[in-house]
C-alpha atoms as a PDB file:
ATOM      1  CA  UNK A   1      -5.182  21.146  50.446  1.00  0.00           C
ATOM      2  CA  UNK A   2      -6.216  23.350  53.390  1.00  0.00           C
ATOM      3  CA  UNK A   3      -9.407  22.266  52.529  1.00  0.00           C
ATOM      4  CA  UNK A   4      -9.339  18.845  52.648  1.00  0.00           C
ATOM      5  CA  UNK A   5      -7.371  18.723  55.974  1.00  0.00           C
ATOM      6  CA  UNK A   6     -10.043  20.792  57.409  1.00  0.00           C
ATOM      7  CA  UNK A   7     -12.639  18.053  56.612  1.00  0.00           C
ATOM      8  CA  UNK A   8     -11.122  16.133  59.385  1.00  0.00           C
ATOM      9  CA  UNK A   9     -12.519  14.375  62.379  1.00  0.00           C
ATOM     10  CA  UNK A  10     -11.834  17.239  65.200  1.00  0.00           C
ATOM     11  CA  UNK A  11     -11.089  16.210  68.568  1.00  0.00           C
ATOM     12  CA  UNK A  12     -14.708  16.858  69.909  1.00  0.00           C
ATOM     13  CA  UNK A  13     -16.083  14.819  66.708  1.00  0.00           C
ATOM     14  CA  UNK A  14     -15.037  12.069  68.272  1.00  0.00           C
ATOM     15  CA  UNK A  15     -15.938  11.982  71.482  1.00  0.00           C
ATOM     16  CA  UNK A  16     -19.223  13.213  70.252  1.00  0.00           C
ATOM     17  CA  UNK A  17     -18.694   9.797  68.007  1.00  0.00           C
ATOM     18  CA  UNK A  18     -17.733   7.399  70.726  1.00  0.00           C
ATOM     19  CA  UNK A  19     -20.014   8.828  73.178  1.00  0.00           C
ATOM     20  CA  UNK A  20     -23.513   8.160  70.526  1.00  0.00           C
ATOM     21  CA  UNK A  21     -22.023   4.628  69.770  1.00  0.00           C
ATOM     22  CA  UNK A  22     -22.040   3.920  73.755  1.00  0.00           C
ATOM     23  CA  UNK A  23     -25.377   5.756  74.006  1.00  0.00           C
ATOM     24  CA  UNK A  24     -26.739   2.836  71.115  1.00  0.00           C
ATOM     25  CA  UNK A  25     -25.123  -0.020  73.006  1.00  0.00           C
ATOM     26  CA  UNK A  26     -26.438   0.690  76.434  1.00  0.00           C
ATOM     27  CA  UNK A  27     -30.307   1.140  74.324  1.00  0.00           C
ATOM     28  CA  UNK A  28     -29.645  -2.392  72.686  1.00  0.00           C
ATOM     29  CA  UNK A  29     -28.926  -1.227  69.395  1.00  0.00           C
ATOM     30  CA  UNK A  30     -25.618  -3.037  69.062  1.00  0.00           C
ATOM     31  CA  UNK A  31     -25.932  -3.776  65.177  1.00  0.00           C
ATOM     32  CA  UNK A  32     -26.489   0.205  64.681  1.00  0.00           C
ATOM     33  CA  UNK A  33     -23.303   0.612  66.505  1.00  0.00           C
ATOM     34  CA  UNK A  34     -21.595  -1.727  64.936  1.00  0.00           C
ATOM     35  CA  UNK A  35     -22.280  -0.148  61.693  1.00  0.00           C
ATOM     36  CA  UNK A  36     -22.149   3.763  62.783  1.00  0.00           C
ATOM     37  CA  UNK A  37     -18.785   2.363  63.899  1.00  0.00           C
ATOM     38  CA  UNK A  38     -17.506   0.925  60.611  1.00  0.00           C
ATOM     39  CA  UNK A  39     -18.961   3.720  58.601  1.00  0.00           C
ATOM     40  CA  UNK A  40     -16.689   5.984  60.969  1.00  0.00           C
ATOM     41  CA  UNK A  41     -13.804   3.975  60.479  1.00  0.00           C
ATOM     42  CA  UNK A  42     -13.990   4.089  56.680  1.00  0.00           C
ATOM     43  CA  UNK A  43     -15.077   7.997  56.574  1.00  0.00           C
ATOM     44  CA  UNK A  44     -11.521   8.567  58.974  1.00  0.00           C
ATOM     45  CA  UNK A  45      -9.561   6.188  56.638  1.00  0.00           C
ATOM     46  CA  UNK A  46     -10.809   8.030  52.982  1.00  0.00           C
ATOM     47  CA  UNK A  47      -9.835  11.198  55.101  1.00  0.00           C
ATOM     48  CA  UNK A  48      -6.256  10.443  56.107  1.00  0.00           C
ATOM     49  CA  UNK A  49      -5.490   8.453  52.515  1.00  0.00           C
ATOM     50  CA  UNK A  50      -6.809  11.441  50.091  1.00  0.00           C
ATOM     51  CA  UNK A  51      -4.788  13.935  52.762  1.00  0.00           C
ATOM     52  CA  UNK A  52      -1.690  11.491  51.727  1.00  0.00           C
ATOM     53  CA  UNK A  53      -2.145  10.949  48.644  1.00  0.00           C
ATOM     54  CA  UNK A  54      -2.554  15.053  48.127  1.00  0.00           C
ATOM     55  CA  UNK A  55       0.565  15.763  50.094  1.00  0.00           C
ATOM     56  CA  UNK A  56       1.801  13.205  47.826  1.00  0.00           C
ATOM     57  CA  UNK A  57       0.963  13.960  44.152  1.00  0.00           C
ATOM     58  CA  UNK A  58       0.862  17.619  44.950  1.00  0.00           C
ATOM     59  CA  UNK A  59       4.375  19.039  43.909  1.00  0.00           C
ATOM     60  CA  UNK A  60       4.746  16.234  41.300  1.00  0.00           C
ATOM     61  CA  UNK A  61       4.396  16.429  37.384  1.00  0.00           C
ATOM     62  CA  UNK A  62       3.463  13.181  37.058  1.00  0.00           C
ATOM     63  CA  UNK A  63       1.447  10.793  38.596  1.00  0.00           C
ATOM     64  CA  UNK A  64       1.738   6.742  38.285  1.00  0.00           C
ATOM     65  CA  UNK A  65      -1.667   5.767  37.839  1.00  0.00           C
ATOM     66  CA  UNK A  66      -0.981   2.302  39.416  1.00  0.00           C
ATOM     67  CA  UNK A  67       0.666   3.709  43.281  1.00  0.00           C
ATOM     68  CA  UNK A  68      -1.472   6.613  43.332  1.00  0.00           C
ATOM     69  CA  UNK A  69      -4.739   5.539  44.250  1.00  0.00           C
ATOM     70  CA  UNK A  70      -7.068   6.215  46.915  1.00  0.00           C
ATOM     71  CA  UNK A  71      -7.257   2.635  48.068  1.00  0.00           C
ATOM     72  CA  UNK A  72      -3.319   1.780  47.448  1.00  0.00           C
ATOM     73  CA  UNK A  73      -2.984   4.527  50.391  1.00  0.00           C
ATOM     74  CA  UNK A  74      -5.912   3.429  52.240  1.00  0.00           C
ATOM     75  CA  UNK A  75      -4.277   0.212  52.707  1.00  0.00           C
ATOM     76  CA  UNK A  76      -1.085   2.245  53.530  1.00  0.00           C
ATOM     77  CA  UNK A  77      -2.501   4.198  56.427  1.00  0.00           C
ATOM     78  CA  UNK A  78      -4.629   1.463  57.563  1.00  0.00           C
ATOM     79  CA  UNK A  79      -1.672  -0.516  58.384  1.00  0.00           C
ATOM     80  CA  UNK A  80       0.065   2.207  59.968  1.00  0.00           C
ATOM     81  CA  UNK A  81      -2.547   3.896  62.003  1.00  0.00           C
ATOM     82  CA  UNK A  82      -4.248   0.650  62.987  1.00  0.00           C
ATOM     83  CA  UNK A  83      -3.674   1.145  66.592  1.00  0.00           C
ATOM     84  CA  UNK A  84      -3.324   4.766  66.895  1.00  0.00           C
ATOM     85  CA  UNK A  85      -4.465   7.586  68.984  1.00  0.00           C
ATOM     86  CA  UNK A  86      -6.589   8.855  65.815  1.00  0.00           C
ATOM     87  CA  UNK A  87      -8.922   5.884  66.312  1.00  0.00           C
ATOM     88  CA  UNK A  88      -9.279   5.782  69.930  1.00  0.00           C
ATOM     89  CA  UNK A  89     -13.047   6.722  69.374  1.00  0.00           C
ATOM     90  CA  UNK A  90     -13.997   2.881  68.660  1.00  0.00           C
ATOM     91  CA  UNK A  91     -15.422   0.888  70.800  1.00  0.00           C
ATOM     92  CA  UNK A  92     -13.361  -2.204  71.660  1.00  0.00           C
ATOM     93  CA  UNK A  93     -15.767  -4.701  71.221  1.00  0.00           C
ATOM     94  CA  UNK A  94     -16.235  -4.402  67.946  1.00  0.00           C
ATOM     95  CA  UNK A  95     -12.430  -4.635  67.088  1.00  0.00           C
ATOM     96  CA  UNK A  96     -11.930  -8.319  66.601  1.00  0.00           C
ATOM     97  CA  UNK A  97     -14.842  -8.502  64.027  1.00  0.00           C
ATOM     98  CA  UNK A  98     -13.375  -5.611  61.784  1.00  0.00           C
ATOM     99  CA  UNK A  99     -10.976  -5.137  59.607  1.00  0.00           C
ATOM    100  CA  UNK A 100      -8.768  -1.691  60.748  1.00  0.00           C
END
């Protein structure tokens, strides 16, 4: 579990993350951002549902095969982190065409 929770986006990751997606706008390469950014987004999503879903499933004996998947807590923390201080790497103007 340790493990996984150390595979995290660290602080510095992400500024290192926001500051190469500015970097690509202010060269022009705004569709390289765009998708740096996304791919970001979905690596920090996988991240934070599989931590859940471990904390989850962890200490049970059984598992229901139909709540307990990856992308059942995807959409979980999606909906709950949308906003948060987590994603605060993005850049804004990319926000209204995406779907976190």
């Amino acid at each position: 579990m340790e493990h996984l929770k150390g595979m995290s986006l660290t602080v510095e990751a992400r500024r290192e993350l926001k500051s190469l997606l500015v970097s690509l706008m202010m060269f022009g390469e705004g569709e390289t951002c765009r998708k740096l950014q996304l791919m970001g987004e979905n690596f920090q999503l996988s991240h934070m549902a599989a931590v859940r879903l471990a904390e989850d499933t962890i200490s049970s004996d059984t598992i229901n095969e139909h709540a307990h998947t990856l992308e059942q807590y995807a959409l979980k923390v999606k909906s709950e982190l949308r906003n948060s201080e987590a994603f605060s790497w993005r850049l804004q103007v990319f926000l209204p065409y995406q779907s976190i």
